[in-house]
N, C-alpha and C. Protein backbone atom coordinates (compact mmCIF):
# COMPACT_ATOMS: atom_id res chain seq x y z
N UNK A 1 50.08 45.09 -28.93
CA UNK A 1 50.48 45.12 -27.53
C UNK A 1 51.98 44.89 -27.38
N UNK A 2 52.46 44.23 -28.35
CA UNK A 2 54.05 44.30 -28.46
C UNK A 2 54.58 45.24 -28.39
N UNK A 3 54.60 46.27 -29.04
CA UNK A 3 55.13 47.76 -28.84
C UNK A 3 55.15 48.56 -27.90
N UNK A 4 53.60 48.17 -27.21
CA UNK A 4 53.70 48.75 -25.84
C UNK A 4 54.96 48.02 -25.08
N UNK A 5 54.58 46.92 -24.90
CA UNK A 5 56.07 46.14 -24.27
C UNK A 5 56.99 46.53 -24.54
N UNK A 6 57.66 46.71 -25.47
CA UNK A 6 58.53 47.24 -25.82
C UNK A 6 59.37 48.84 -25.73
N UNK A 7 57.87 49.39 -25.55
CA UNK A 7 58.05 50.74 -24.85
C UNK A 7 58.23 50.64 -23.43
N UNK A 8 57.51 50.21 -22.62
CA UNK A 8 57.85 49.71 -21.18
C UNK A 8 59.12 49.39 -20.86
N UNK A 9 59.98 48.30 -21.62
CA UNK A 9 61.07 47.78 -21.45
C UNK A 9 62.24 48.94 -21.66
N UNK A 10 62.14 49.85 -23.13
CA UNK A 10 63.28 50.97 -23.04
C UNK A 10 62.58 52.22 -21.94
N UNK A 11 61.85 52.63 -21.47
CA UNK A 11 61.45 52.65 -20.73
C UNK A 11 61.85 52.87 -18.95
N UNK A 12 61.94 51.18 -18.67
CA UNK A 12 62.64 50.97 -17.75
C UNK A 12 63.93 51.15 -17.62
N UNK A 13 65.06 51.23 -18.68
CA UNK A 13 66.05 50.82 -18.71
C UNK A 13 66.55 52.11 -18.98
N UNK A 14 65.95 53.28 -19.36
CA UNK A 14 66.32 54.43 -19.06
C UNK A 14 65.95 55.26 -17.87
N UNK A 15 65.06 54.67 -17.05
CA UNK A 15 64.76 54.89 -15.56
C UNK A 15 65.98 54.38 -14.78
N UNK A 16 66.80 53.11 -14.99
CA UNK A 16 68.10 52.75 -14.54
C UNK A 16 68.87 53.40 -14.32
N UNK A 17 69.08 53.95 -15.76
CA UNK A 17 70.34 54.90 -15.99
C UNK A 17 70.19 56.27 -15.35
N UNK A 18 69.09 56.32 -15.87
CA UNK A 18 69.13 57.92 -14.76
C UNK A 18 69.41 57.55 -13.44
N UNK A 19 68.63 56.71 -12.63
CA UNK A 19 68.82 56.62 -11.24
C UNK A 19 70.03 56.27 -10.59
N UNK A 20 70.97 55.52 -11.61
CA UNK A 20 71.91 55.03 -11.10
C UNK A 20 73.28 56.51 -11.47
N UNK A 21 73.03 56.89 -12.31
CA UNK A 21 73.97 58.08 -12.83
C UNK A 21 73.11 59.40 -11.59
N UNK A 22 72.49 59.44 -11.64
CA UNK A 22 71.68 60.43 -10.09
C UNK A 22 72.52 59.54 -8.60
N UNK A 23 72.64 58.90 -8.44
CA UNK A 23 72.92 58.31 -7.50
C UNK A 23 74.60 58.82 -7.77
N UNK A 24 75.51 58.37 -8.59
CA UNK A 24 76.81 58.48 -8.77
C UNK A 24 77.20 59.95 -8.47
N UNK A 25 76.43 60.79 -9.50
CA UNK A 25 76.73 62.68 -9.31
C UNK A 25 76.71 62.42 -8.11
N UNK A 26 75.47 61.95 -6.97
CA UNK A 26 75.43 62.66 -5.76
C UNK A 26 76.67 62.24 -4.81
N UNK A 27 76.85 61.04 -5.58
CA UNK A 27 77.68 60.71 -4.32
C UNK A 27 79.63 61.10 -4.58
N UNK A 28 79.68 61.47 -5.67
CA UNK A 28 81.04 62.04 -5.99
C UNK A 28 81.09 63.01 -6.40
N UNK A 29 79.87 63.93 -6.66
CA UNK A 29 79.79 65.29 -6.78
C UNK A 29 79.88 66.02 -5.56
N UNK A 30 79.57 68.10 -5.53
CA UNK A 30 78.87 68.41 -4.88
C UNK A 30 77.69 69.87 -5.73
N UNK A 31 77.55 68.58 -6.71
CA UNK A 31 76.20 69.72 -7.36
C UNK A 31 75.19 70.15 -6.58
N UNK A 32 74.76 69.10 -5.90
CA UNK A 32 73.46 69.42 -5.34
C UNK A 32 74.09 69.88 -3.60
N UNK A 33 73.89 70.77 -3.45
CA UNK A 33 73.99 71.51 -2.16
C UNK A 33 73.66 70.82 -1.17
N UNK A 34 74.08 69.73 -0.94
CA UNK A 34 73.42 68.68 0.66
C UNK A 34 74.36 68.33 1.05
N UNK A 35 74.30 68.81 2.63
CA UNK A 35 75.52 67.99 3.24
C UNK A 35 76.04 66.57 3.10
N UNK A 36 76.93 66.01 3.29
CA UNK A 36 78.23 64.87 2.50
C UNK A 36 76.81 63.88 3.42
N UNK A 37 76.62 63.79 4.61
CA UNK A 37 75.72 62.77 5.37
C UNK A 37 74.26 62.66 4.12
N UNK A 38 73.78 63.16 4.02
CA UNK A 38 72.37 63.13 3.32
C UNK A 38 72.91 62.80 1.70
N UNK A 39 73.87 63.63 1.13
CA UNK A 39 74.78 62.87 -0.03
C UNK A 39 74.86 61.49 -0.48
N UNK A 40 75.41 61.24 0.55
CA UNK A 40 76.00 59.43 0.74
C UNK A 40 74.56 58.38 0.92
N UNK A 41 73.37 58.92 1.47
CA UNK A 41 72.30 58.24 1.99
C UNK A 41 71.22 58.15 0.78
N UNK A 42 71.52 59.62 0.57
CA UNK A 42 70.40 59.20 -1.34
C UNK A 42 71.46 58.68 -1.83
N UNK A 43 72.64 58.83 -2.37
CA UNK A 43 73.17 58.35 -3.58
C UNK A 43 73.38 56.46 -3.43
N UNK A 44 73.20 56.27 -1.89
CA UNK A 44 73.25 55.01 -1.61
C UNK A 44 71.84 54.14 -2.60
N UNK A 45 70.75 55.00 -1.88
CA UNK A 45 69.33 54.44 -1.95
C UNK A 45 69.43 54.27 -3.88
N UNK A 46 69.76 55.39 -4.31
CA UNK A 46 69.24 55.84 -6.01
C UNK A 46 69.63 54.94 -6.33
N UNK A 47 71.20 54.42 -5.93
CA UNK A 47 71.94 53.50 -7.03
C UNK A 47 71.43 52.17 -6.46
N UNK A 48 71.06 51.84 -5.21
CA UNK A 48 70.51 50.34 -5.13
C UNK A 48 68.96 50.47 -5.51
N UNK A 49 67.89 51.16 -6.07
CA UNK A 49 66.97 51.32 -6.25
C UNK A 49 66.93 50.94 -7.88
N UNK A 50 68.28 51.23 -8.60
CA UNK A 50 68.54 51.63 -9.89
C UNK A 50 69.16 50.25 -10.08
N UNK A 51 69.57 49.29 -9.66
CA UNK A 51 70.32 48.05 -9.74
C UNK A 51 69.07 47.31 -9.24
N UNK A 52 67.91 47.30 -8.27
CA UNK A 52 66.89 46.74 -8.39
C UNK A 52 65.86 46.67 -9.57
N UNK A 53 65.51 47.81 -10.32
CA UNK A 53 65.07 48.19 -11.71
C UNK A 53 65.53 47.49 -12.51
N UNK A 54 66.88 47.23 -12.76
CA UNK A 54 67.79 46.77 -13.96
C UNK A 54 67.40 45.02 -13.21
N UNK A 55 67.39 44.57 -12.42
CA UNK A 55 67.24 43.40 -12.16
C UNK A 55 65.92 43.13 -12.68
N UNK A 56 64.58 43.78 -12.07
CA UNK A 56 63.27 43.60 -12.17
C UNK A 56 62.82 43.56 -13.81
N UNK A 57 63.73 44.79 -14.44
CA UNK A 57 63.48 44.47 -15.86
C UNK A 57 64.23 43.15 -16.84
N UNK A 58 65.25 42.72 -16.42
CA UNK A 58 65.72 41.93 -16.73
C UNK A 58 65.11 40.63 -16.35
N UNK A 59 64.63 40.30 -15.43
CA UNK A 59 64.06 39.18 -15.22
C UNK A 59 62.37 39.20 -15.37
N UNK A 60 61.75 40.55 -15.93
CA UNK A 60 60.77 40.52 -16.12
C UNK A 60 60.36 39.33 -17.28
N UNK A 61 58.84 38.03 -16.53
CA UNK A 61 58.60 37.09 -17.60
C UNK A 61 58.02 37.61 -18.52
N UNK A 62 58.12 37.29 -19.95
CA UNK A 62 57.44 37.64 -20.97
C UNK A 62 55.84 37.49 -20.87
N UNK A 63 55.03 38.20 -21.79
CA UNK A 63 53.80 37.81 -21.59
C UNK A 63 53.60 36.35 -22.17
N UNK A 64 52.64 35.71 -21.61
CA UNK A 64 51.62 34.31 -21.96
C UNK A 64 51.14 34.39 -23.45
N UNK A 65 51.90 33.51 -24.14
CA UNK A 65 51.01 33.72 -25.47
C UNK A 65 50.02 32.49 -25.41
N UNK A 66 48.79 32.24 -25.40
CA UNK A 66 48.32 31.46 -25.52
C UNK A 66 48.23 30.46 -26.82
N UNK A 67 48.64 29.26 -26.86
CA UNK A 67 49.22 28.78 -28.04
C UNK A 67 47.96 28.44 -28.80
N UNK A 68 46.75 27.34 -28.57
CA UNK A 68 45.72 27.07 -28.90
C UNK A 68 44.78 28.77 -29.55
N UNK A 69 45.26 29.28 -29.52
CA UNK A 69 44.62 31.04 -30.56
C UNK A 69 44.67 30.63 -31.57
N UNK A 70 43.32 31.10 -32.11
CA UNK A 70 42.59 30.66 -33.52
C UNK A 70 42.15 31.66 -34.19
């Protein structure tokens, strides 16, 4: 089950990066064809969505090992 964890965790932390680098293009690019108003409003949301992630994984508690296991 460690590995899974461990998959979860890189995982998350490449869900970050994308969202927060999606967020940046949009908002200093103009790849994506959306007016500068709708621009500024996702790239707002992606990158605080993407700094919530990086928090949530970072402070995610480890699992419970139960110590008394025999």
């Amino acid at each position: 089950m460690d590995s899974f964890n461990k998959y979860l965790r890189y995982f998350g932390i490449f869900t970050v990066v994308v969202m927060i680098a999606l967020g940046f293009i949009l908002l200093f690019t103009d790849y994506f064809n959306l007016p500068k108003n709708y621009r500024i409003i996702l790239a707002i949301f992606l990158i605080s969505y993407g700094l919530f992630r990086l928090i949530s994984t970072i402070l995610k508690p480890k699992p419970f090992e139960n110590e008394d296991k025999e």
